[in-house]
C-alpha atoms as a PDB file:
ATOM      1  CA  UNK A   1      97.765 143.420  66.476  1.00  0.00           C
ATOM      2  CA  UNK A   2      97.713 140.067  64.748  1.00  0.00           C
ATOM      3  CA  UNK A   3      95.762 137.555  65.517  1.00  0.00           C
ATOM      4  CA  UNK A   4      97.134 133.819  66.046  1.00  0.00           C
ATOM      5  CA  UNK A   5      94.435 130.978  65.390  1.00  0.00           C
ATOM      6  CA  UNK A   6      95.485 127.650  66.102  1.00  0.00           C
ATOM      7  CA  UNK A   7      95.880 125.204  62.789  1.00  0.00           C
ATOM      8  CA  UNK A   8      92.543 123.289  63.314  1.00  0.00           C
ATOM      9  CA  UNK A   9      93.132 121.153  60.284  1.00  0.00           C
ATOM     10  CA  UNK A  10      96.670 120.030  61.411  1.00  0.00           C
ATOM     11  CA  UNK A  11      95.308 118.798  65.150  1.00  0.00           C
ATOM     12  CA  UNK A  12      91.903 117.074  63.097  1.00  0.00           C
ATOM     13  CA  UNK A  13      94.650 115.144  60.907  1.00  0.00           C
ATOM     14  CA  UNK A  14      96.902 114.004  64.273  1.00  0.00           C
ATOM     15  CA  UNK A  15      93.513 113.366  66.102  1.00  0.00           C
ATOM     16  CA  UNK A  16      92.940 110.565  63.079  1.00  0.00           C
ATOM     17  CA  UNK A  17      96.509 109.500  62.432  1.00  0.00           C
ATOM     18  CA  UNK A  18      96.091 108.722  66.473  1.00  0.00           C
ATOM     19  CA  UNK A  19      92.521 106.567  65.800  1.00  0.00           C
ATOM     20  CA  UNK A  20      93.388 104.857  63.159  1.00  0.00           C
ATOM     21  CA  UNK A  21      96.288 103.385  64.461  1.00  0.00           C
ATOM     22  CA  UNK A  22      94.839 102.353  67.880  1.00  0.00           C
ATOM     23  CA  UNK A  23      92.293 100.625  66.002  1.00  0.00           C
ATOM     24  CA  UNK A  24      94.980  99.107  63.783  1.00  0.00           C
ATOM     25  CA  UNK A  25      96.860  97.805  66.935  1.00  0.00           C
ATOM     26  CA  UNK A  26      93.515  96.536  68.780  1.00  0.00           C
ATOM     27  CA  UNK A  27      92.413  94.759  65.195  1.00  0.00           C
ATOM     28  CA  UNK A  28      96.316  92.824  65.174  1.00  0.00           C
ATOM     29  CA  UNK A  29      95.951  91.900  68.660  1.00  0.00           C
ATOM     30  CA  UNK A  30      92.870  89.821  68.264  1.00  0.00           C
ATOM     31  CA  UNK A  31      93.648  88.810  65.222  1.00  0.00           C
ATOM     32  CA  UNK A  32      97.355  87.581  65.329  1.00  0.00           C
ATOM     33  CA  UNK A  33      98.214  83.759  66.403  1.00  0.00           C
ATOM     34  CA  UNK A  34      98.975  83.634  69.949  1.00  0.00           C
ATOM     35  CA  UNK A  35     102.466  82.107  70.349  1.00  0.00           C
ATOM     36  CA  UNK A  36     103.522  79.806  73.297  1.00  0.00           C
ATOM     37  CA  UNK A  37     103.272  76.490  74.463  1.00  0.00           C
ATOM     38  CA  UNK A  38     100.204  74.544  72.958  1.00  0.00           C
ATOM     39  CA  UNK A  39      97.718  74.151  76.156  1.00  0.00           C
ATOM     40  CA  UNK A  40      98.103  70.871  77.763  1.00  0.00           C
ATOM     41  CA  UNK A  41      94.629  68.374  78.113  1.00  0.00           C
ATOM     42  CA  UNK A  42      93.441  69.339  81.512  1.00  0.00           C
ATOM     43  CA  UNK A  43      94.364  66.353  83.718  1.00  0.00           C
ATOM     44  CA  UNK A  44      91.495  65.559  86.453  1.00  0.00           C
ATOM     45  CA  UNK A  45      91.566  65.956  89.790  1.00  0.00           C
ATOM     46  CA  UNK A  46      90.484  62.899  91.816  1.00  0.00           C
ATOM     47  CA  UNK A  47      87.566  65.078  93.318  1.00  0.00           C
ATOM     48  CA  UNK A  48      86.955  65.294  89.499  1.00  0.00           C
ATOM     49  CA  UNK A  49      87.009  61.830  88.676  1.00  0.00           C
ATOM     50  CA  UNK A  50      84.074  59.384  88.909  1.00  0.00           C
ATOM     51  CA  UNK A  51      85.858  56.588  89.432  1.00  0.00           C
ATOM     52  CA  UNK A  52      88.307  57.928  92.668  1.00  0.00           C
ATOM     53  CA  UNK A  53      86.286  56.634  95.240  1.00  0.00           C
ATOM     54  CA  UNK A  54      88.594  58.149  97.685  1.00  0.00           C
ATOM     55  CA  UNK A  55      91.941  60.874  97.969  1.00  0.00           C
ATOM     56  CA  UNK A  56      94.022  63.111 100.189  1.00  0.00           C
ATOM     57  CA  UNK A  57      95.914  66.184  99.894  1.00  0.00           C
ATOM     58  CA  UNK A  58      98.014  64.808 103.042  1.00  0.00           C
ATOM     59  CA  UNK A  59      95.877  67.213 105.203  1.00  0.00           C
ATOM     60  CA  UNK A  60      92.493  65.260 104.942  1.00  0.00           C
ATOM     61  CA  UNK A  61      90.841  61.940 103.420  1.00  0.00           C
ATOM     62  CA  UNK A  62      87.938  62.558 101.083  1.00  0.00           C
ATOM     63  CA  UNK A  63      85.152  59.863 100.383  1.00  0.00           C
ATOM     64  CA  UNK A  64      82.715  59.566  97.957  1.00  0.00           C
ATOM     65  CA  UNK A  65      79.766  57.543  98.660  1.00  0.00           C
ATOM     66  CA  UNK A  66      76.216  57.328  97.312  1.00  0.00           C
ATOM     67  CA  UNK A  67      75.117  60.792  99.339  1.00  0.00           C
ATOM     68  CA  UNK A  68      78.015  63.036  97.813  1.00  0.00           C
ATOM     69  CA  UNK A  69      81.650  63.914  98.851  1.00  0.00           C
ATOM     70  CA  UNK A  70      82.565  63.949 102.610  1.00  0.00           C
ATOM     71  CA  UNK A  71      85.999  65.257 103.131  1.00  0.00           C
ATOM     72  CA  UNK A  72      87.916  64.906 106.989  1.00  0.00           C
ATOM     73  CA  UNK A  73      88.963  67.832 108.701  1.00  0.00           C
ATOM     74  CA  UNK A  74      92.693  69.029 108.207  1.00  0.00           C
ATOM     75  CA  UNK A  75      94.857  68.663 111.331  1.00  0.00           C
ATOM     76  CA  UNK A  76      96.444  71.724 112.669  1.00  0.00           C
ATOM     77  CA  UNK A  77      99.767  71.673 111.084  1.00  0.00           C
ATOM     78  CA  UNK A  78      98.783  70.555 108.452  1.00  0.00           C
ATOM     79  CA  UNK A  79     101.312  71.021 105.032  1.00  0.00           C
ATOM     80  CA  UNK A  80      99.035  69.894 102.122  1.00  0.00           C
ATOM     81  CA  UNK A  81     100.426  67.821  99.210  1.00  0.00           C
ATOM     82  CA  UNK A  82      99.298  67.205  95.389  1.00  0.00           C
ATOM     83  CA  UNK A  83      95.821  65.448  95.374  1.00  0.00           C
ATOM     84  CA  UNK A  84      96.193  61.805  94.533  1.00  0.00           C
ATOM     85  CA  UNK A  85      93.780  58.924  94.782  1.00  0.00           C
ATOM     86  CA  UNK A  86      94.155  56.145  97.475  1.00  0.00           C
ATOM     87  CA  UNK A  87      91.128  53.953  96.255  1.00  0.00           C
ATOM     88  CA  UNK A  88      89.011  53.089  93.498  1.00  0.00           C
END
């Protein structure tokens, strides 16, 4: 009866074909340009800018005063808006 070994060298040489290129395809990933839109300057929030002294969403008025940031309490139905500054 003959005996059938498996081709160890054959599965060694798809077990490094299969290495090398995942490690190709990780090393083009984070090396590649990204491609899209160029990121837009990050505009700031009222709540974000010093000089907003106050805002509101539509929902509640937010202060700030020499102790910090009080905001009011949002009404019940409340549908909230973009944040936009009432007074500087």
């Amino acid at each position: 009866m003959a005996e059938t070994r498996p081709d160890r060298s054959r599965d060694a040489a798809f077990a490094w074909i299969a290495a090398i290129a995942t490690l190709a395809t990780i090393v083009v990933a984070n090396v590649a340009p990204t491609r899209g839109p160029a990121p837009q300057p990050a505009v700031l929030s009222p709540a974000d800018d010093p000089g907003c002294r106050e805002w509101t969403d539509s929902c509640r008025v937010c202060i700030r005063d020499a102790d910090g940031i009080h905001c009011s309490t949002p009404g019940f139905a409340c549908q909230r808006a973009a944040l936009r500054c009432t007074g500087r």
